[in-house]
Protein backbone atom coordinates (compact mmCIF):
# COMPACT_ATOMS: atom_id res chain seq x y z
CA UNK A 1 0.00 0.00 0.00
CA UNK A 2 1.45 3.05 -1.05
CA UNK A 3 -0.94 5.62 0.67
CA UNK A 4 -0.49 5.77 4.48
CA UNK A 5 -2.70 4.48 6.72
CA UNK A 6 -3.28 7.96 8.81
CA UNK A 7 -3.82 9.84 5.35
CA UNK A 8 -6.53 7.02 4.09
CA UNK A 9 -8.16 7.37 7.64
CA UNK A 10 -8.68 11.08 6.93
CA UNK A 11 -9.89 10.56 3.25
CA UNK A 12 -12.39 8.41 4.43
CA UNK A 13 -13.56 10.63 7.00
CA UNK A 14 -13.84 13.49 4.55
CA UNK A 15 -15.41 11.38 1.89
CA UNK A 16 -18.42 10.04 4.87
CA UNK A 17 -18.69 14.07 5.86
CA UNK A 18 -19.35 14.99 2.71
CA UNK A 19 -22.32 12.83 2.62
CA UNK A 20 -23.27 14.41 6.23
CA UNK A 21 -22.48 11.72 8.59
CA UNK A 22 -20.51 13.26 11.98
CA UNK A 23 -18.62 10.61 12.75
CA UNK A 24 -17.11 11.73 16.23
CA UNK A 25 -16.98 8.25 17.70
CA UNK A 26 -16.01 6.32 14.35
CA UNK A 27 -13.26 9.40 13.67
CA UNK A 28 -11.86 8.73 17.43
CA UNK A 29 -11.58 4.81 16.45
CA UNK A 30 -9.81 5.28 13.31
CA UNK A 31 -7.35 8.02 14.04
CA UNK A 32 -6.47 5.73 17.31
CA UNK A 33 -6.00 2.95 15.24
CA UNK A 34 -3.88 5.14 12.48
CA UNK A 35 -1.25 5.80 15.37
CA UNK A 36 -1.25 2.46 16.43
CA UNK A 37 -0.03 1.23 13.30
CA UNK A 38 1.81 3.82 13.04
CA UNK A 39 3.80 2.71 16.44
CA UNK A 40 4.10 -0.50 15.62
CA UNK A 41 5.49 0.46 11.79
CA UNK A 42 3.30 -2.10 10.51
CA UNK A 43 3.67 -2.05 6.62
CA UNK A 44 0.89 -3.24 4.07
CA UNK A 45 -2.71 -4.42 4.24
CA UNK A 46 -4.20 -4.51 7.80
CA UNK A 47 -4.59 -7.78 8.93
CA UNK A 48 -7.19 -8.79 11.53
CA UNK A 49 -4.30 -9.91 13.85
CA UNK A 50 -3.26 -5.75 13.81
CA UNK A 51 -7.07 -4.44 14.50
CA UNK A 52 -7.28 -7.38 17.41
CA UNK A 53 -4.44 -6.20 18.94
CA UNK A 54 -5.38 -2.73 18.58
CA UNK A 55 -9.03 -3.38 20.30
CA UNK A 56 -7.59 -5.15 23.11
CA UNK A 57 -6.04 -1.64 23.83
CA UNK A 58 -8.99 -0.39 24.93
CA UNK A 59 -8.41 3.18 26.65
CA UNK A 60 -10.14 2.24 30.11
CA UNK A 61 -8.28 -0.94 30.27
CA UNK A 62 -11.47 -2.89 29.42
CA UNK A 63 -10.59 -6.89 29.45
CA UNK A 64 -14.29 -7.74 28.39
CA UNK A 65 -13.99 -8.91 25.33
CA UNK A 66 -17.23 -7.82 24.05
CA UNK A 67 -15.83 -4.71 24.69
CA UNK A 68 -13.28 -5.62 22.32
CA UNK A 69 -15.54 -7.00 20.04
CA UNK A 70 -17.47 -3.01 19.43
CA UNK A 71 -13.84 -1.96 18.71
CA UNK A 72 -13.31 -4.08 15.82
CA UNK A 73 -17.25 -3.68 14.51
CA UNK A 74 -16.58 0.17 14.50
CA UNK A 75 -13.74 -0.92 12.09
CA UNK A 76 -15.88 -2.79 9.29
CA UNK A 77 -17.15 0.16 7.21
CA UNK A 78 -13.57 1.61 6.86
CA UNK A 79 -11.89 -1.77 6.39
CA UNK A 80 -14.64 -2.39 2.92
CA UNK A 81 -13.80 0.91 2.03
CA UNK A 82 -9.63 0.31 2.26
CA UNK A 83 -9.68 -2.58 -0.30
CA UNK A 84 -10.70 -0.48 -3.06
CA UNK A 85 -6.65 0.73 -2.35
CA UNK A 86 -5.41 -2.18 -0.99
CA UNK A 87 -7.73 -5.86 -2.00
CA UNK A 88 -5.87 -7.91 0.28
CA UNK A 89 -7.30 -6.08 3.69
CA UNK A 90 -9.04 -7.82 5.79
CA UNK A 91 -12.47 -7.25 7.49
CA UNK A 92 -13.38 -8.20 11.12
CA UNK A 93 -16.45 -10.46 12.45
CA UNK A 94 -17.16 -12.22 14.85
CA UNK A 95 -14.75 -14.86 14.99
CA UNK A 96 -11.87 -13.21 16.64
CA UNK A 97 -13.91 -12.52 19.90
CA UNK A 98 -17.02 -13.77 19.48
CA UNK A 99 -20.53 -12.32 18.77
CA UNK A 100 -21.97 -9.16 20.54
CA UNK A 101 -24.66 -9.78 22.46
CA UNK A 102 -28.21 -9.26 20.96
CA UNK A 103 -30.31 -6.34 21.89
CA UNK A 104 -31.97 -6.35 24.89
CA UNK A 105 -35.61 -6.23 26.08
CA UNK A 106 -36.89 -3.01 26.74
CA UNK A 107 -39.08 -1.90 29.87
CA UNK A 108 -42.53 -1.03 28.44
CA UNK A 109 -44.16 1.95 30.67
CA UNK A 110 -47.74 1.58 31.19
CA UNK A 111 -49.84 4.59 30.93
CA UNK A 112 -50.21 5.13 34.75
CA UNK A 113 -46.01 4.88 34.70
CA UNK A 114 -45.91 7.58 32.37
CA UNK A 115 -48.24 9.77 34.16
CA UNK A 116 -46.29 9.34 37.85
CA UNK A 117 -43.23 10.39 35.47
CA UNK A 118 -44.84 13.32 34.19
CA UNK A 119 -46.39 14.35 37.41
CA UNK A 120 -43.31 13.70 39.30
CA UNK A 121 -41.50 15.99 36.74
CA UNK A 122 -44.23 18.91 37.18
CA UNK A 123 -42.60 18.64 41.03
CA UNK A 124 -38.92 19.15 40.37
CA UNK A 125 -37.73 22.96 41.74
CA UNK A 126 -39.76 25.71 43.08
CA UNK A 127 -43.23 25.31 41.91
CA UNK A 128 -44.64 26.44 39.81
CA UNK A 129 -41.53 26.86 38.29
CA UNK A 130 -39.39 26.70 34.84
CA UNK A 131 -37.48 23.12 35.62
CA UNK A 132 -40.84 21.36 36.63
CA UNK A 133 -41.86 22.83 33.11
CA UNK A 134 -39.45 21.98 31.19
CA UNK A 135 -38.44 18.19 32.65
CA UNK A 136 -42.95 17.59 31.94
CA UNK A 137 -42.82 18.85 28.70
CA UNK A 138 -39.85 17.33 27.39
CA UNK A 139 -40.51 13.53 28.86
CA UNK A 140 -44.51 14.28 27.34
CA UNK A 141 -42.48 14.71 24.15
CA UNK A 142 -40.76 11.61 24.19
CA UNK A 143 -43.71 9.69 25.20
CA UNK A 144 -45.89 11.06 23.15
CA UNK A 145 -43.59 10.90 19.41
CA UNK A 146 -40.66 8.31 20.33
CA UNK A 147 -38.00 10.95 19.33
CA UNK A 148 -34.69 10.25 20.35
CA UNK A 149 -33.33 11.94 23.80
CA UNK A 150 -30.64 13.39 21.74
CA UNK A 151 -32.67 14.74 18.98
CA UNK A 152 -35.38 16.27 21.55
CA UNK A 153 -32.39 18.59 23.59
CA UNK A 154 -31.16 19.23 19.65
CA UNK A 155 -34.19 21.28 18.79
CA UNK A 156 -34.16 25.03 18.50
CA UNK A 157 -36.98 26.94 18.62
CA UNK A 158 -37.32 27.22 14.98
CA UNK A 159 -37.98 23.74 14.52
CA UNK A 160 -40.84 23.73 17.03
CA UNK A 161 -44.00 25.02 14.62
CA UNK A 162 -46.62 25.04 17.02
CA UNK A 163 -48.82 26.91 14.40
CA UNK A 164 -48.75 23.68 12.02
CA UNK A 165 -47.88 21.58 15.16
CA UNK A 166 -44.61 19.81 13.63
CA UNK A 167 -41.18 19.24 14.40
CA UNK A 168 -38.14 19.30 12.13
CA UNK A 169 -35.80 16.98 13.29
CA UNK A 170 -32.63 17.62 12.02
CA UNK A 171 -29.35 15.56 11.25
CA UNK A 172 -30.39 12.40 12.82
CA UNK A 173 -28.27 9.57 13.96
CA UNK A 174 -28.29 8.31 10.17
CA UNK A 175 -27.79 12.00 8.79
CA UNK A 176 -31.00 12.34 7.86
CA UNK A 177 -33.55 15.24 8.73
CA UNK A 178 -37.04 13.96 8.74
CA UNK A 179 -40.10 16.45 10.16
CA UNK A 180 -42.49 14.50 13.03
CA UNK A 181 -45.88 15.88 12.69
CA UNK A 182 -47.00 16.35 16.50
CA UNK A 183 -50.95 15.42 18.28
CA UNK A 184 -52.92 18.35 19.15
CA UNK A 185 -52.46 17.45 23.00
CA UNK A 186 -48.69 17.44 22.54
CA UNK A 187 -48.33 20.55 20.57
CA UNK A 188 -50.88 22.63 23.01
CA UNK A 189 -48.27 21.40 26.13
CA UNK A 190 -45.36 22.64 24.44
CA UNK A 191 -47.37 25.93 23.31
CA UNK A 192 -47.64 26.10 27.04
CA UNK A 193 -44.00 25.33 28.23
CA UNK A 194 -42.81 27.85 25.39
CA UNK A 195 -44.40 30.60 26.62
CA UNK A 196 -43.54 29.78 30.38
CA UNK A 197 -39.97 29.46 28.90
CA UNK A 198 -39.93 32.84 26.84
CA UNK A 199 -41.42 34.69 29.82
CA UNK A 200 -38.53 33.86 31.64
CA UNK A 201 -36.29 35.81 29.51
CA UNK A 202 -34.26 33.42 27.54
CA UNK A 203 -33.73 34.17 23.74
CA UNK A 204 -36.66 33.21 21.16
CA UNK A 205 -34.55 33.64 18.40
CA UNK A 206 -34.97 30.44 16.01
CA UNK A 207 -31.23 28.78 16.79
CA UNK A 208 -31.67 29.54 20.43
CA UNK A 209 -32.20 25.72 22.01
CA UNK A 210 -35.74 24.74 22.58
CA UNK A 211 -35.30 22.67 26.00
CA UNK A 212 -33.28 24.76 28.03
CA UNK A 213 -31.08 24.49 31.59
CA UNK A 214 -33.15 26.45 34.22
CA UNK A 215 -29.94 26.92 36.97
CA UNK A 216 -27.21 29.07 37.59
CA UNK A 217 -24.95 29.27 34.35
CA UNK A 218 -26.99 26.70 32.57
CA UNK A 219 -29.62 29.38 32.38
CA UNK A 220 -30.74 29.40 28.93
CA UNK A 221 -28.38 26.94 27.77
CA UNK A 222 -28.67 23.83 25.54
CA UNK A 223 -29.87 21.13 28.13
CA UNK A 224 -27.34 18.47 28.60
CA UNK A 225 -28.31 14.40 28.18
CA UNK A 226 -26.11 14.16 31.42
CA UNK A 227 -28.57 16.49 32.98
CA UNK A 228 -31.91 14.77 32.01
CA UNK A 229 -30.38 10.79 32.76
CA UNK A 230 -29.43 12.43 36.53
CA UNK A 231 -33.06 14.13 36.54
CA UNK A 232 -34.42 10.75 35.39
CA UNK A 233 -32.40 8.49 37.50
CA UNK A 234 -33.72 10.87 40.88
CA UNK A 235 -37.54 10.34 39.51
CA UNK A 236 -37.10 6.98 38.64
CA UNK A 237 -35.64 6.09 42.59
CA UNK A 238 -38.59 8.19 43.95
CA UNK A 239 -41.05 6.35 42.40
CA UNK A 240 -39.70 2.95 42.73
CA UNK A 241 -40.53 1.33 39.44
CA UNK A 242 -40.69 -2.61 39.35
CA UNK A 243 -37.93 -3.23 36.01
CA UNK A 244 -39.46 -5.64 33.49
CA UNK A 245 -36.71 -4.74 31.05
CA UNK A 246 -33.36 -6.73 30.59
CA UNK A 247 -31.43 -3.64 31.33
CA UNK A 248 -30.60 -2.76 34.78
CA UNK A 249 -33.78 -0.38 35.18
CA UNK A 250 -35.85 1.50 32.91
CA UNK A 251 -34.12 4.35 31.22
CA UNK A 252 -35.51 7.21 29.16
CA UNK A 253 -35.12 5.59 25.62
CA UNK A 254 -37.50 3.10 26.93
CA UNK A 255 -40.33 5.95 26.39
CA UNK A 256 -39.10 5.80 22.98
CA UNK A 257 -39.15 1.70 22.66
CA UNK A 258 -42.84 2.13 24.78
CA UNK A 259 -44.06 4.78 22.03
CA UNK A 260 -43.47 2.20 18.71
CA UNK A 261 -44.77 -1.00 20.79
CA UNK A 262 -48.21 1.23 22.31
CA UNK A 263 -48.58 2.28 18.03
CA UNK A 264 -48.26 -1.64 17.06
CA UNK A 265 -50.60 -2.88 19.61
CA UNK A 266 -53.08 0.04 19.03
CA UNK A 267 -53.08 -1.03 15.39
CA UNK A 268 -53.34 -4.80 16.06
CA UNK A 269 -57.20 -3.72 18.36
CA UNK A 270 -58.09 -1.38 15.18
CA UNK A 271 -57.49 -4.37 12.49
CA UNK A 272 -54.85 -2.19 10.95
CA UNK A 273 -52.66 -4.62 8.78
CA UNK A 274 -49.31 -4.09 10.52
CA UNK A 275 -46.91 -4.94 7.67
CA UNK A 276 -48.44 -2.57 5.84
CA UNK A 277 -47.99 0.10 8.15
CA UNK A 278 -44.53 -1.01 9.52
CA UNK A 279 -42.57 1.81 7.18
CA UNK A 280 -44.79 4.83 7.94
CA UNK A 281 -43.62 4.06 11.58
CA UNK A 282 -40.30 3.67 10.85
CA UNK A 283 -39.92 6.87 9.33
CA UNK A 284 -41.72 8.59 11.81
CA UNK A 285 -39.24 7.08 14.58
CA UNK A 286 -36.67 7.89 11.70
CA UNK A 287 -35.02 4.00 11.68
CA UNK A 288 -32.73 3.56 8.75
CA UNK A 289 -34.03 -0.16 7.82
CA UNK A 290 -37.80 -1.22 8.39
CA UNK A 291 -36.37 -4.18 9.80
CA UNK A 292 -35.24 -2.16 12.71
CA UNK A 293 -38.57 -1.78 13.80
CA UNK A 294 -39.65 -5.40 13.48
CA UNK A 295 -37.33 -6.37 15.94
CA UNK A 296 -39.84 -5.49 18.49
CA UNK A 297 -42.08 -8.16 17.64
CA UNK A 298 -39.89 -11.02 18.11
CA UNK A 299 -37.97 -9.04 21.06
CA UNK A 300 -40.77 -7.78 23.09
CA UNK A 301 -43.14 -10.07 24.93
CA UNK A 302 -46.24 -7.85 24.65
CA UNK A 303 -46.23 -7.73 20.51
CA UNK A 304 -45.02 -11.64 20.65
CA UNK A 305 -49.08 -12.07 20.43
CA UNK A 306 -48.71 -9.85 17.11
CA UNK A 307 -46.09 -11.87 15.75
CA UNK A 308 -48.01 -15.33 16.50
CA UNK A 309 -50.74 -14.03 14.46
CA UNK A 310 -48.88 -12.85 12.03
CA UNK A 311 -47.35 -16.04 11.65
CA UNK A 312 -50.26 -18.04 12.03
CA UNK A 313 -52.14 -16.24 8.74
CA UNK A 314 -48.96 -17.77 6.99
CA UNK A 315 -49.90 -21.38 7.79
CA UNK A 316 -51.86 -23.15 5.65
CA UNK A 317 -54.84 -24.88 7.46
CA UNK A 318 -53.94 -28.39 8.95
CA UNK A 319 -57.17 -30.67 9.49
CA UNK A 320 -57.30 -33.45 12.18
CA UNK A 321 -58.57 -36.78 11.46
């Protein structure tokens, strides 16, 4: 190979930016794994024994192996994209440490869960108060459209039409924008919490943030996903949810997982054929493949009842004797 690793790293970065993907985790991977070949003066294609070794040098001094195992997946788009240069480079699976594990179960809120959150929410700070305000409105979002926690705290206030009640999400995980039309209910609560929130005194201009920090020099700032999961994790203790997720307790992208399983089961009680209506809802949710949103019917037990119809109206009829 002629062309440097380090250089072809960059390249490949620019090339993916171009097509607006961010990249900051993939561009940390592959710039840490330029200088480690570039330490060990390794010459010619990468080999999967060079990326192995690389991944075991996890940062934190990880010695899980699945662990590992991310390291080298975060590796596969740029190693495909290398052999155009160089044919003989290899690309990792899941031999060299095994598989990851598969997704796991999310909790499923009921609707009296989601209204303890909310009204627990309404409580936070002096009341009634900005925080209270903005914590209610922005969990009612979630709940209410499945938008991603990061793509809720990314909206500015000119991607909030309250007039045509839609949102413009912009520059999603998969670099795409998509806009999320909003229900009545959901657009009248945020008309509410905006004008609490521009009555305070914080900017309306349209790239000001829309959810905002409420103390101190947060005041009028971008709200932080550090600050909602420590908000979330103080509600959730308080109200002392029972988990019936895998994870280790429910989390707040489990409103998100609870707003596309609530849609499916609401279509299977209104006779709505389901595979019809599978892509509207994963564009909504703004999932790159459709078959990112049937995972929940094999992976949650409440649409498992979905999925054994489905599959039962794909059986031909079987008569006893």
């Amino acid at each position: 190979m002629t062309i440097s690793i380090p250089v072809l790293v960059e390249r490949y970065l620019s090339e993916r930016r171009q097509l607006g993907f961010e990249l900051h985790s993939p561009a940390y991977c592959l710039r840490s794994l330029a200088e480690h070949v570039r330490r060990m003066r390794h010459r010619g294609p990468l080999t999967l024994e060079v990326m192995a070794e690389w991944a075991r040098q996890d940062s934190h001094g990880s010695t899980d192996p699945r662990t590992w195992a991310r390291r080298l997946k975060s590796l596969r788009s740029f190693t495909r994209w290398l052999q155009q240069f160089e044919p003989n480079t290899e690309v990792p699976d899941d031999t060299i440490f095994g598989r990851l594990p598969e997704r796991l179960a999310p909790h499923i809120y009921s609707e009296d869960e989601i209204s303890q959150l909310l009204g627990a929410a309404r409580r936070l700070g002096a009341h009634p108060g900005l925080r209270g305000l903005v914590y209610e409105s922005l969990f009612g979002l979630l709940a209410s459209t499945g938008l991603r926690l990061s793509e809720a705290l990314s909206l500015n206030v000119g991607d909030v039409d309250l007039k045509r009640a839609l949102l413009t999400i912009r520059r999603t995980k998969f670099a795409k924008s998509r806009q999320v039309p909003l229900h009545p209910s959901t657009a009248q609560a945020l008309a509410q919490y905006r004008w609490v929130r521009d009555m305070a005194g914080v900017s309306r201009e349209d790239e000001a943030p829309f959810f905002i920090g409420t103390r101190g020099r947060r005041f009028g700032k971008p709200l932080s996903g550090h600050q909602v999961d420590r908000t979330f994790v103080q509600i959730r203790t308080e109200l002392g949810w029972v988990n019936r997720g895998r994870h280790h307790a429910p989390r707040v992208h489990d409103l998100r997982h609870t707003f596309v399983v609530r849609r499916i089961l609401l279509w299977q009680q209104q006779g709505v054929d389901v595979d019809q209506a599978m892509l509207s809802l994963s564009t909504y949710v703004g999932h790159s493949m459709v078959t990112n949103t049937y995972w929940y019917l094999q992976a949650v037990p409440e649409l498992m009842a979905v999925a054994a119809k489905r599959f039962e109206s794909c059986m031909p009829e079987v008569s006893h004797a």
